[in-house]
PDB file of N, CA and C in Angstrom:
ATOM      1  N   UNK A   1     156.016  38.389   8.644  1.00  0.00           N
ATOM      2  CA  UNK A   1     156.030  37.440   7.560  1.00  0.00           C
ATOM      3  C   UNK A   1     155.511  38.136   6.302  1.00  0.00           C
ATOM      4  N   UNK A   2     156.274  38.058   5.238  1.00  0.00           N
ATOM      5  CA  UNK A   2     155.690  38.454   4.135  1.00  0.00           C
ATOM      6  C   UNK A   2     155.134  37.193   2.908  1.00  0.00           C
ATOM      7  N   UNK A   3     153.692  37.918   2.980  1.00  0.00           N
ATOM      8  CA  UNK A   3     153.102  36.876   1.723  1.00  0.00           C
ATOM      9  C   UNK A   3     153.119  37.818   0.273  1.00  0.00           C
ATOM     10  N   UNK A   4     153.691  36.310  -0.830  1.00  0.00           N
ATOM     11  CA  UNK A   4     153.545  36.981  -2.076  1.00  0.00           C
ATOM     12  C   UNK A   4     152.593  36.306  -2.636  1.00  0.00           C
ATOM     13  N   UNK A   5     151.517  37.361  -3.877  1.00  0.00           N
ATOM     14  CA  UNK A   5     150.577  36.430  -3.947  1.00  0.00           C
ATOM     15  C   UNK A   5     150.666  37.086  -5.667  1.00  0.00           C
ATOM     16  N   UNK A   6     150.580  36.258  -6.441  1.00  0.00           N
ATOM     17  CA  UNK A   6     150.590  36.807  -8.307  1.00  0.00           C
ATOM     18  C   UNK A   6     149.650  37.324  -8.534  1.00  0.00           C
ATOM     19  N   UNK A   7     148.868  38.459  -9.096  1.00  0.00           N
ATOM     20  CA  UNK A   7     147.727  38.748  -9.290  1.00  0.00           C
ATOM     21  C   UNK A   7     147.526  39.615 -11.072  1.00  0.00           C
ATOM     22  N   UNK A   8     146.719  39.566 -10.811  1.00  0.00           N
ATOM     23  CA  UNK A   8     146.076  39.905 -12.494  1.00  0.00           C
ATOM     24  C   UNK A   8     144.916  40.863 -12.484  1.00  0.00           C
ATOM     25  N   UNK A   9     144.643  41.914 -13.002  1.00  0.00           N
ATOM     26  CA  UNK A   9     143.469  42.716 -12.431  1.00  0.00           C
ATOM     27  C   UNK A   9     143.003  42.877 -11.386  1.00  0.00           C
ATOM     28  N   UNK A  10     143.702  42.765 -10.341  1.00  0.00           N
ATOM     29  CA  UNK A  10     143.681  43.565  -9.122  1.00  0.00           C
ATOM     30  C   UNK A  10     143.231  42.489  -8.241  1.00  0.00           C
ATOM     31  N   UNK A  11     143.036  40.935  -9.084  1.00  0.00           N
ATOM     32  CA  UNK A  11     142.537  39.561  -8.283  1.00  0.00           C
ATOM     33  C   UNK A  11     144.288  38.368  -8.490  1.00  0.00           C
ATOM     34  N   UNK A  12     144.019  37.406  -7.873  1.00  0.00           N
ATOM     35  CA  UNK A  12     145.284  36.265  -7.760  1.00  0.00           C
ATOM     36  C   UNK A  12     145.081  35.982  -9.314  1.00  0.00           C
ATOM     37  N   UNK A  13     146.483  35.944  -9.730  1.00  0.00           N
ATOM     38  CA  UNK A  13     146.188  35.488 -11.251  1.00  0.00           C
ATOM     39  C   UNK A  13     146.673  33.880 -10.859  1.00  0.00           C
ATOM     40  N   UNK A  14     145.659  32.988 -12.121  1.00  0.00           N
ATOM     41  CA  UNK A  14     146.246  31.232 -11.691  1.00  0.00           C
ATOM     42  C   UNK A  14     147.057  31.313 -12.281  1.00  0.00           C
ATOM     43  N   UNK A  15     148.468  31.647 -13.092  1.00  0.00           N
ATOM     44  CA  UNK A  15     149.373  31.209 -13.440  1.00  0.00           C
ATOM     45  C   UNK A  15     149.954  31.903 -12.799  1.00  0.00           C
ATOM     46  N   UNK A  16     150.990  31.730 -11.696  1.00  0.00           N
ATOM     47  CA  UNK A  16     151.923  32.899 -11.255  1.00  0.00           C
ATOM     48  C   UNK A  16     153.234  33.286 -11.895  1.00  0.00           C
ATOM     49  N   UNK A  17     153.040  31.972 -12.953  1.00  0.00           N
ATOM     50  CA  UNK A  17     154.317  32.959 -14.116  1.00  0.00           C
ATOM     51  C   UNK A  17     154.325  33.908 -15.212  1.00  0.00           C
ATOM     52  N   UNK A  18     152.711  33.861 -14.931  1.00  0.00           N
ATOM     53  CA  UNK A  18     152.239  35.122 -16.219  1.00  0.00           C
ATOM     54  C   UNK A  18     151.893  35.944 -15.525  1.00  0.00           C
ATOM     55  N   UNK A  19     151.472  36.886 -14.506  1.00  0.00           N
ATOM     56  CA  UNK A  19     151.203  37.837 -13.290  1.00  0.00           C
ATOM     57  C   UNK A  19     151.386  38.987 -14.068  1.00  0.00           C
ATOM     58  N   UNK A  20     150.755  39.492 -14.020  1.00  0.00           N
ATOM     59  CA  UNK A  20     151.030  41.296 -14.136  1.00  0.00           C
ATOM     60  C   UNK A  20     151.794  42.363 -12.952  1.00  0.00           C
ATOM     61  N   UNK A  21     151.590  41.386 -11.621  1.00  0.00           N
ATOM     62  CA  UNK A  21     152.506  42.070 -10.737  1.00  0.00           C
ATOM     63  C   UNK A  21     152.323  41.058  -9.530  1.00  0.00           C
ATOM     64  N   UNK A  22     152.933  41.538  -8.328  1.00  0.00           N
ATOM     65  CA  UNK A  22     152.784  40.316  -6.922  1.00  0.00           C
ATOM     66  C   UNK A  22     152.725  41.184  -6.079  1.00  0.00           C
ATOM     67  N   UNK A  23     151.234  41.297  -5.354  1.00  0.00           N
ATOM     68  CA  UNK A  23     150.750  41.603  -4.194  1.00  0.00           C
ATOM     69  C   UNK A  23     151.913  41.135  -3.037  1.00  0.00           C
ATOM     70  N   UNK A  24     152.582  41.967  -2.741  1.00  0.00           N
ATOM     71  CA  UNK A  24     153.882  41.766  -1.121  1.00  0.00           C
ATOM     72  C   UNK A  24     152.735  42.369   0.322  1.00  0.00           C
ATOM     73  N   UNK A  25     152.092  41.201   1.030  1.00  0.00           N
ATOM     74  CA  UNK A  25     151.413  41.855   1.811  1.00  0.00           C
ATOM     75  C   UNK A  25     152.170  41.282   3.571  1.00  0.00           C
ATOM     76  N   UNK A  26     152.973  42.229   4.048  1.00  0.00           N
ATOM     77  CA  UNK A  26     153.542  42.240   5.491  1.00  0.00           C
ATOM     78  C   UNK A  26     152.446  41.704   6.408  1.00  0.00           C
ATOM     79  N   UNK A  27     152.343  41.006   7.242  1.00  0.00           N
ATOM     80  CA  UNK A  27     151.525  40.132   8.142  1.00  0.00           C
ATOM     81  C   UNK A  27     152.421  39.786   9.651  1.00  0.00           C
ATOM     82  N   UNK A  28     151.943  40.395  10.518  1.00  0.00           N
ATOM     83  CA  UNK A  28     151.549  39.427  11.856  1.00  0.00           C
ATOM     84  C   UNK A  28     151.110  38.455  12.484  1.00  0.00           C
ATOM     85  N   UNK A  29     152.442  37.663  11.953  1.00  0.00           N
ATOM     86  CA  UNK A  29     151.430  36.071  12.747  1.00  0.00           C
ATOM     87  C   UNK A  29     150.458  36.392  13.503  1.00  0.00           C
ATOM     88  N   UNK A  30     151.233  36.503  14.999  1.00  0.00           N
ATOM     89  CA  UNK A  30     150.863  36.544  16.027  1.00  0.00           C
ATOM     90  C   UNK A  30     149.599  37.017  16.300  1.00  0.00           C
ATOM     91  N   UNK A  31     149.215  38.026  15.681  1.00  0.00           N
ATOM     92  CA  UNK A  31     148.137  39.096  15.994  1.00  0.00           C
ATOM     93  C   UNK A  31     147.147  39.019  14.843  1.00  0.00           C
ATOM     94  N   UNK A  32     147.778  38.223  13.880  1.00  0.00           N
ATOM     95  CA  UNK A  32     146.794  37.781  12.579  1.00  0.00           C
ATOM     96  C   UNK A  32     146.497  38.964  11.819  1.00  0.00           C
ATOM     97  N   UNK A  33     147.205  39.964  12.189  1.00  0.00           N
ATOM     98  CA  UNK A  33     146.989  41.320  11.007  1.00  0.00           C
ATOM     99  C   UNK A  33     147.982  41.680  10.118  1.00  0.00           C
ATOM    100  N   UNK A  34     147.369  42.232   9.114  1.00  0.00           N
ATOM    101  CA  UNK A  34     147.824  42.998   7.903  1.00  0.00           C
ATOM    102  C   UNK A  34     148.564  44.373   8.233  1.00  0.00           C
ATOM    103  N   UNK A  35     150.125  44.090   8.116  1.00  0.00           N
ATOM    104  CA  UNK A  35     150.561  45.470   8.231  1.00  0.00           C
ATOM    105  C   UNK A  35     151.000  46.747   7.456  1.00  0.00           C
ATOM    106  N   UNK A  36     151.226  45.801   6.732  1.00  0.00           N
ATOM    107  CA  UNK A  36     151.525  46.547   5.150  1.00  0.00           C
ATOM    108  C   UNK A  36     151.092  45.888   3.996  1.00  0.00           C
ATOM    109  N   UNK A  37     150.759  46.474   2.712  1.00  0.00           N
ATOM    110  CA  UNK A  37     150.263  46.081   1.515  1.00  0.00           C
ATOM    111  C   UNK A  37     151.371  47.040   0.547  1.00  0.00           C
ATOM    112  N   UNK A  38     152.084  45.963  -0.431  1.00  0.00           N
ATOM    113  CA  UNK A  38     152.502  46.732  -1.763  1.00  0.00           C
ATOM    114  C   UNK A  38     152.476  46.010  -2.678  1.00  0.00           C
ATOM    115  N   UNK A  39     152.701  46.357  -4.131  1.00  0.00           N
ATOM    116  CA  UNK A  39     152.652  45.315  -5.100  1.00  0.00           C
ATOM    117  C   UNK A  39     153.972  46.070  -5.612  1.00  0.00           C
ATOM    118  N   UNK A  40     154.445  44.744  -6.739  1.00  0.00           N
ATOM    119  CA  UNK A  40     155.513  45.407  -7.629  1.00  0.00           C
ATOM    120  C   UNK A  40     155.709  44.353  -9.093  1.00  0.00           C
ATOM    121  N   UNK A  41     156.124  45.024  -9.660  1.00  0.00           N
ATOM    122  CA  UNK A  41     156.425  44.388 -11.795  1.00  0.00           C
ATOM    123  C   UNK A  41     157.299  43.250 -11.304  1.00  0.00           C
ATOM    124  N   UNK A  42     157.093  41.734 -11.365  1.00  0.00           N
ATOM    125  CA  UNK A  42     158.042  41.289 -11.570  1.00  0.00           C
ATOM    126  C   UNK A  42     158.721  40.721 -12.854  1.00  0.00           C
ATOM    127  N   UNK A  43     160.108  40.430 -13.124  1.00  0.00           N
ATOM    128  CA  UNK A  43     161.773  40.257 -13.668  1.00  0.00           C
ATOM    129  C   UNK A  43     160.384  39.415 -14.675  1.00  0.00           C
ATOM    130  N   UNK A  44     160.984  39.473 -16.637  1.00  0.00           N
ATOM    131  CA  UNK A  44     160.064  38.396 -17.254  1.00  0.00           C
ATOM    132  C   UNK A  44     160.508  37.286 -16.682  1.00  0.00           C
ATOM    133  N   UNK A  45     159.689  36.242 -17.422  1.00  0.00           N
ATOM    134  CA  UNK A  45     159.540  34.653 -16.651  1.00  0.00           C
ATOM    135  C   UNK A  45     160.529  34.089 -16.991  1.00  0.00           C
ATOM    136  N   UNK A  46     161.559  33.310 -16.396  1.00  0.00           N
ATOM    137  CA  UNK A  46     162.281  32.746 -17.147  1.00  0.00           C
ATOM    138  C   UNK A  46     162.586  31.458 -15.860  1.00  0.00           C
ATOM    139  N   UNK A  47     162.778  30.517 -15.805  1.00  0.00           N
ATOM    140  CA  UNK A  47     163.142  29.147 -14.791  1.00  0.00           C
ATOM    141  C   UNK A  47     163.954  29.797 -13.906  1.00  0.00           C
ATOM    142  N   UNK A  48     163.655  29.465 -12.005  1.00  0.00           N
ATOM    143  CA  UNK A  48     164.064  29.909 -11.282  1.00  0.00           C
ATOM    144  C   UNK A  48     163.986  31.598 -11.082  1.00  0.00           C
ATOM    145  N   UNK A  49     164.209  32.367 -11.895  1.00  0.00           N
ATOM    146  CA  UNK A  49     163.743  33.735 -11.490  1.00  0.00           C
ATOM    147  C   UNK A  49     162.963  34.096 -10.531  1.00  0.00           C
ATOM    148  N   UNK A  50     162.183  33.890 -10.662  1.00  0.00           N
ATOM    149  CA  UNK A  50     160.606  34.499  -9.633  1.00  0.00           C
ATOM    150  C   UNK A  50     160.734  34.201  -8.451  1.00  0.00           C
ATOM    151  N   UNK A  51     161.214  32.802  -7.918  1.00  0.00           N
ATOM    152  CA  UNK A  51     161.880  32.108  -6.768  1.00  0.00           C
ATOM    153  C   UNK A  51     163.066  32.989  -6.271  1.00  0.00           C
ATOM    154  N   UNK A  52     163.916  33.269  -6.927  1.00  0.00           N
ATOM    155  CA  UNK A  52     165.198  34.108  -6.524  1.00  0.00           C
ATOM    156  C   UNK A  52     164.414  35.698  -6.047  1.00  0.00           C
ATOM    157  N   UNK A  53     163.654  36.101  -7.041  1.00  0.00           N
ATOM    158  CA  UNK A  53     163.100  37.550  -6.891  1.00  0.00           C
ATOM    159  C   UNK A  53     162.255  37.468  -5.704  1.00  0.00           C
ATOM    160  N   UNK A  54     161.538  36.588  -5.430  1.00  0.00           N
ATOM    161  CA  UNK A  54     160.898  37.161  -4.400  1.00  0.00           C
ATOM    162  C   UNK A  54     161.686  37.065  -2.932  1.00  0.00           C
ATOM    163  N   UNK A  55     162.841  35.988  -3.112  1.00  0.00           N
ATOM    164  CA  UNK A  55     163.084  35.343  -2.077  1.00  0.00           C
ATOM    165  C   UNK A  55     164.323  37.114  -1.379  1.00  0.00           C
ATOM    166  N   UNK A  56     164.938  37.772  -2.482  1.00  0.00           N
ATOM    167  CA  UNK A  56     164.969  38.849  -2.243  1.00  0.00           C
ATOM    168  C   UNK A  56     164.252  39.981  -1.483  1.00  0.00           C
ATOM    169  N   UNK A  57     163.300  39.795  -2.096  1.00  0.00           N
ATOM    170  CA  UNK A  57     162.312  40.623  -1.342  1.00  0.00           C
ATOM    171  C   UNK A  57     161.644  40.246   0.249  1.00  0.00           C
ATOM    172  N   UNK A  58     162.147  39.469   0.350  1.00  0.00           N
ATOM    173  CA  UNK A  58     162.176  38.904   1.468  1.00  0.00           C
ATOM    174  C   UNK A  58     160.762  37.981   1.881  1.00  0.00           C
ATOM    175  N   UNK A  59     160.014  37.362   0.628  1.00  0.00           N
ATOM    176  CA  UNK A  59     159.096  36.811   0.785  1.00  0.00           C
ATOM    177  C   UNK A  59     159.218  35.354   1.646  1.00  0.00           C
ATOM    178  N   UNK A  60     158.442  35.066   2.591  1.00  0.00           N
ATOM    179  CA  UNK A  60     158.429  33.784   3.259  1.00  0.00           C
ATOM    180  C   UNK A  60     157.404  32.741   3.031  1.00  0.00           C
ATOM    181  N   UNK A  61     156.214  32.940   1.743  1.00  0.00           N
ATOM    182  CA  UNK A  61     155.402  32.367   1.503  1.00  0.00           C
ATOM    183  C   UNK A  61     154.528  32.820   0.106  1.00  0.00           C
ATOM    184  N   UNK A  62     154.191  32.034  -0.890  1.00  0.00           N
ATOM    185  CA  UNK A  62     153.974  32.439  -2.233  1.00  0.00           C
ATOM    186  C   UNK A  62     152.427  31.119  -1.865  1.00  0.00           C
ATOM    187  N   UNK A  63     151.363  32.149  -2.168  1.00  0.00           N
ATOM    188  CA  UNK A  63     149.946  31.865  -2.571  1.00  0.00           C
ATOM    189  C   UNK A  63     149.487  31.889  -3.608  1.00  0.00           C
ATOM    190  N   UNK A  64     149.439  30.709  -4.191  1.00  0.00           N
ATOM    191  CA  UNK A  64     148.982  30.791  -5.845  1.00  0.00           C
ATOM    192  C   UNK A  64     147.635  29.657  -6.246  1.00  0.00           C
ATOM    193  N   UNK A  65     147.515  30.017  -7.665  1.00  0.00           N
ATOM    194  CA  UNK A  65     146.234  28.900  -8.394  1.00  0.00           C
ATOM    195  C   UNK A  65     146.382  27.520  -8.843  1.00  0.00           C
ATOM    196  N   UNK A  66     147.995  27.883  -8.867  1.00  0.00           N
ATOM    197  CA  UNK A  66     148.647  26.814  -9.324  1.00  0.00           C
ATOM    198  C   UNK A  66     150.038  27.081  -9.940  1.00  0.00           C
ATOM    199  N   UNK A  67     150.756  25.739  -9.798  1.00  0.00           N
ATOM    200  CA  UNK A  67     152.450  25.860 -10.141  1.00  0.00           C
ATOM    201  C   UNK A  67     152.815  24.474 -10.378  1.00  0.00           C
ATOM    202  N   UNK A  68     154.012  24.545 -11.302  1.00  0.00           N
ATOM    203  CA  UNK A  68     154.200  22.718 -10.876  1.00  0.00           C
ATOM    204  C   UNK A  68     155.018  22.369 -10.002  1.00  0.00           C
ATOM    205  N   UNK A  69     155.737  21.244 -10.189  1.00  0.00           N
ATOM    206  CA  UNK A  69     156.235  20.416  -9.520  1.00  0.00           C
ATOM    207  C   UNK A  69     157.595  21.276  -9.516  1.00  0.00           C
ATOM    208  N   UNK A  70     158.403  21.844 -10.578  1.00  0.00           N
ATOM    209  CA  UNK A  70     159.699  22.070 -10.484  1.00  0.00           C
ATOM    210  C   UNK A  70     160.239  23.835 -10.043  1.00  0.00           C
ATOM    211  N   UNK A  71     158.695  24.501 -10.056  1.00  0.00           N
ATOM    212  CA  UNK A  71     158.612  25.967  -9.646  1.00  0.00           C
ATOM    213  C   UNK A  71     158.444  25.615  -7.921  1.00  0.00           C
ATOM    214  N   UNK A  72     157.708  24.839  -7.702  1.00  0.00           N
ATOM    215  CA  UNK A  72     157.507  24.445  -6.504  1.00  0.00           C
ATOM    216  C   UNK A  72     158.503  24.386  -5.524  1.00  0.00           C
ATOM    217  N   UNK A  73     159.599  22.920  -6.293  1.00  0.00           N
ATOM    218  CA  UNK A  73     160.661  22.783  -5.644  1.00  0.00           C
ATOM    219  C   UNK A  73     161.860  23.847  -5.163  1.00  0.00           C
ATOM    220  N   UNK A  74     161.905  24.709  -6.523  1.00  0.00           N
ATOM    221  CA  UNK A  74     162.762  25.976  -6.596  1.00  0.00           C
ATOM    222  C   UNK A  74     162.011  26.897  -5.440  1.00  0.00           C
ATOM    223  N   UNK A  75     160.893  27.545  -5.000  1.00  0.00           N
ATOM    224  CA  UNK A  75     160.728  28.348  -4.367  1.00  0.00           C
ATOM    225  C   UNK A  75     161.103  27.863  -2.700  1.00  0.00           C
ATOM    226  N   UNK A  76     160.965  26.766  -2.856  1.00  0.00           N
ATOM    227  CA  UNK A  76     161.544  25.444  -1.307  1.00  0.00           C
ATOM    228  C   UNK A  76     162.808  25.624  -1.138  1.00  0.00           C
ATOM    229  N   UNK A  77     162.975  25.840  -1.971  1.00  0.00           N
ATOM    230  CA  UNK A  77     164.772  25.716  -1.618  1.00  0.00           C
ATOM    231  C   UNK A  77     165.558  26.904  -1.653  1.00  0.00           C
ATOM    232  N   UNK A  78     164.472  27.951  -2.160  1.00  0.00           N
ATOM    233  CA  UNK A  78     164.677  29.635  -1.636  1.00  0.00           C
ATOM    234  C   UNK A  78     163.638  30.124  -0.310  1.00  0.00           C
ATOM    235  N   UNK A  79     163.924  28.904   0.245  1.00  0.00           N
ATOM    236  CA  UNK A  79     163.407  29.187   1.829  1.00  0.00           C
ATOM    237  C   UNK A  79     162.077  29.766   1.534  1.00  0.00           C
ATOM    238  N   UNK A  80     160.571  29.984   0.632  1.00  0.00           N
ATOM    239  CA  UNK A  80     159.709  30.185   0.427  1.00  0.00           C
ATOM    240  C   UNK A  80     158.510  29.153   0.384  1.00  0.00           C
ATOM    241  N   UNK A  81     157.654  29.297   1.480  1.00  0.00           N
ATOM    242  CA  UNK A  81     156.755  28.028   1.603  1.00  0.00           C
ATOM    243  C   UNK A  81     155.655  28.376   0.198  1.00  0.00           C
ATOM    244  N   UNK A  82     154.739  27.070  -0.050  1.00  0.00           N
ATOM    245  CA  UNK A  82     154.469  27.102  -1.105  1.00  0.00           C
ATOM    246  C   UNK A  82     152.905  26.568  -0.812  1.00  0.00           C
ATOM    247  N   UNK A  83     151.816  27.301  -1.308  1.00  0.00           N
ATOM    248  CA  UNK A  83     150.579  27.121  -0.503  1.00  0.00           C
ATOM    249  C   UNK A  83     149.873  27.639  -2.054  1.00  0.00           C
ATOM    250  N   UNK A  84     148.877  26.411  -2.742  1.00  0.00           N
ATOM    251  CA  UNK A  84     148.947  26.297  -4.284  1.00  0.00           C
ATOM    252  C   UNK A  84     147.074  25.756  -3.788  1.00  0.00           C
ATOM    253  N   UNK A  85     146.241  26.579  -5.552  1.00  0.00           N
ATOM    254  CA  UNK A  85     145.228  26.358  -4.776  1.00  0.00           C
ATOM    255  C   UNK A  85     143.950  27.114  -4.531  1.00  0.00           C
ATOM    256  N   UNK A  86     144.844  28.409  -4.221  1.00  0.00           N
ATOM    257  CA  UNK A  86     143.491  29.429  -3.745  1.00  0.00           C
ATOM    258  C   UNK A  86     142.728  29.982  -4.993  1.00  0.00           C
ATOM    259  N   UNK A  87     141.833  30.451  -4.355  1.00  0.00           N
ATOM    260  CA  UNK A  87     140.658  31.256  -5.484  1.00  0.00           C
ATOM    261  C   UNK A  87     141.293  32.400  -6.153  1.00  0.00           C
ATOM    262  N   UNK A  88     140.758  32.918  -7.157  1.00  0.00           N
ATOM    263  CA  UNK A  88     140.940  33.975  -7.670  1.00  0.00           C
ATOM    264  C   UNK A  88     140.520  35.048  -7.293  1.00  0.00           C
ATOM    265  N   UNK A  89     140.559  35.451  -5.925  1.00  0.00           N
ATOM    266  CA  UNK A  89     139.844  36.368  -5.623  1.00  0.00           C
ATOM    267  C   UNK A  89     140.962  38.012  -5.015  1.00  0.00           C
ATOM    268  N   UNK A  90     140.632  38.688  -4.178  1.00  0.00           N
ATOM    269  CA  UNK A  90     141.519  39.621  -4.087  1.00  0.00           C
ATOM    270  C   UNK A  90     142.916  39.115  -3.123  1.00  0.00           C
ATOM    271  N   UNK A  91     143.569  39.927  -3.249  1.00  0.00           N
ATOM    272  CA  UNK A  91     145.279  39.793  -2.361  1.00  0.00           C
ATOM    273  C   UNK A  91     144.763  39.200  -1.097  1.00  0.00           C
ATOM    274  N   UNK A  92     144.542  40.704  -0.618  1.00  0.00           N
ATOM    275  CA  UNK A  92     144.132  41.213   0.602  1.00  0.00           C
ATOM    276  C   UNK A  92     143.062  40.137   1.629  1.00  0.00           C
ATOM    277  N   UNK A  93     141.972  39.638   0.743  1.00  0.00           N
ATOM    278  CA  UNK A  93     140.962  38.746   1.559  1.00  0.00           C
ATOM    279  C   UNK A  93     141.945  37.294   1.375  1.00  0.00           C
ATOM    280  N   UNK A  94     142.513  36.944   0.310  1.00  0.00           N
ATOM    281  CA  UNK A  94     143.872  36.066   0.362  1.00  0.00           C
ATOM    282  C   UNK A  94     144.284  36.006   1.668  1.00  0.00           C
ATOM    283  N   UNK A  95     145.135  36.882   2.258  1.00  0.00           N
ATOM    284  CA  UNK A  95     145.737  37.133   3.078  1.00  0.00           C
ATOM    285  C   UNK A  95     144.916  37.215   4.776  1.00  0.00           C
ATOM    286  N   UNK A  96     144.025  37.875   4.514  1.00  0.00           N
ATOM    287  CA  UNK A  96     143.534  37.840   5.650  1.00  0.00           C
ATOM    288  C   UNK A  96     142.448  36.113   5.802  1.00  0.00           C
ATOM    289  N   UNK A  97     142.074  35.347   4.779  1.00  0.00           N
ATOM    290  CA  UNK A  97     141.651  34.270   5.171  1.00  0.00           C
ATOM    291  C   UNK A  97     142.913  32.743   5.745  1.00  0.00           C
ATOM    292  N   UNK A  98     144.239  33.125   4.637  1.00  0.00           N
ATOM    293  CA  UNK A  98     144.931  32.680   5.540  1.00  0.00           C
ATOM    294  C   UNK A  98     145.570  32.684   6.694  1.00  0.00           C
ATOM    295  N   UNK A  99     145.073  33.963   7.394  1.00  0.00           N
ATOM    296  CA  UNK A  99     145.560  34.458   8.598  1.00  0.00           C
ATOM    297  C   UNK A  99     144.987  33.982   9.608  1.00  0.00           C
ATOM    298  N   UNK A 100     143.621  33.813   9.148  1.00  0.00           N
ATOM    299  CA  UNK A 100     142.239  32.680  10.100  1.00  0.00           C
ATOM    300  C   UNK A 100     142.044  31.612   9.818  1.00  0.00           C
ATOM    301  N   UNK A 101     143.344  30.872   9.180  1.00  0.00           N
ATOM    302  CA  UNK A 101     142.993  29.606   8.658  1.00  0.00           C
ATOM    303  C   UNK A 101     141.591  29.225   8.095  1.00  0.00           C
ATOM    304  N   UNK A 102     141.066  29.767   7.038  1.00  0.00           N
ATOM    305  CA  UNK A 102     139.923  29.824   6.606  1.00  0.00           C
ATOM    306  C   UNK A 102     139.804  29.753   5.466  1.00  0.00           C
ATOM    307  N   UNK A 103     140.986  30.032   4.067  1.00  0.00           N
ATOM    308  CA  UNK A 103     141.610  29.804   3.133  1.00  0.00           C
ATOM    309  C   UNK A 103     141.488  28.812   2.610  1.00  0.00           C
ATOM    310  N   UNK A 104     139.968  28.726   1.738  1.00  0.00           N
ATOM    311  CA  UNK A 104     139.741  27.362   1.250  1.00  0.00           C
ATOM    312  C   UNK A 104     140.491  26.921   0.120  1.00  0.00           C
ATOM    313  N   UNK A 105     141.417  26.179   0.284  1.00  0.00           N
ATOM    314  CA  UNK A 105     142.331  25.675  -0.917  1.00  0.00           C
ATOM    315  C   UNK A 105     141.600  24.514  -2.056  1.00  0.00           C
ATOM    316  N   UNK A 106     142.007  25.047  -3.446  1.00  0.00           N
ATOM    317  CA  UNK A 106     141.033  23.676  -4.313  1.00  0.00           C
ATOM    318  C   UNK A 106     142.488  23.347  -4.674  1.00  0.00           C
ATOM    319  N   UNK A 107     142.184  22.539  -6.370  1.00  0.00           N
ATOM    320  CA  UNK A 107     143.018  21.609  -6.392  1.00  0.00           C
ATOM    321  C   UNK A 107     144.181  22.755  -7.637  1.00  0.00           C
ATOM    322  N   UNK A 108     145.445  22.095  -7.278  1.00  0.00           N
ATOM    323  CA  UNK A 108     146.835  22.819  -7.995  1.00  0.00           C
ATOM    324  C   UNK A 108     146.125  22.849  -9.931  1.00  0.00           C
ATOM    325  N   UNK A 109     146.013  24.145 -10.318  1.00  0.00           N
ATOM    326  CA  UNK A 109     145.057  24.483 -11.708  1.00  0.00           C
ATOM    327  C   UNK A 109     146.747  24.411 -12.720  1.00  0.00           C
ATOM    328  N   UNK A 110     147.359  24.256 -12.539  1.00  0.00           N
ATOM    329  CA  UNK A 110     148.963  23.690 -13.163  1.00  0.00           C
ATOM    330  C   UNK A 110     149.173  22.671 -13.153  1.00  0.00           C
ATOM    331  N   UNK A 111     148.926  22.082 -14.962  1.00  0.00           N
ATOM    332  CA  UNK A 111     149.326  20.664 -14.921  1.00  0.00           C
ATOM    333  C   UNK A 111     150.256  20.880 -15.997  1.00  0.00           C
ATOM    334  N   UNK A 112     152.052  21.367 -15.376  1.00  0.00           N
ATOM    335  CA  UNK A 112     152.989  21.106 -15.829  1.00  0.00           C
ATOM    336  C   UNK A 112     154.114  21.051 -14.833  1.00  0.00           C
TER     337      UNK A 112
END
């Protein structure tokens, strides 16, 4: 499973349409580990983009600070689950707290 997560100085950035790049971190359900870590520049922002781009990349789940209602829907319907919420903290502990269901989610920081 690959998680994409927006980040900003090397932490989750809360807007994931302003990102400086997206942490792509490969994961093992099953075994709850981290198999690979990469990041990459994503396409500028423009409606639907980011949804299409990652869904390329073969992302199956986008972890963010917040998104609205209509980025939301678009990443749903590019087969990308949508998990809105988390801290600003690094990719990587991102990733590995949702792996232990431990991933304390607050409230969606996007009110558009």
């Amino acid at each position: 499973m690959l998680i994409a997560i927006p980040t900003a100085e090397g932490k989750l950035a809360m807007h994931f349409g302003h990102c400086e790049k997206f942490a792509l971190i490969d994961v093992d359900i099953e075994s709850k580990k981290i198999l690979s870590e990469d990041s990459d520049v994503p396409p500028p922002h423009e409606p639907g983009g980011l949804p299409r781009w990652l869904a390329e990349k073969g992302a199956n789940i986008i972890i963010a600070g917040g998104m609205g209602q209509r980025a939301q829907d678009m990443f749903t319907s590019n087969g990308i689950k949508v998990v809105i919420g988390a801290p600003a903290i690094e990719p990587r502990l991102i990733a590995e707290q949702y792996l232990s269901d431990s991933l304390e989610i607050g409230d969606n920081v996007c009110d558009h």
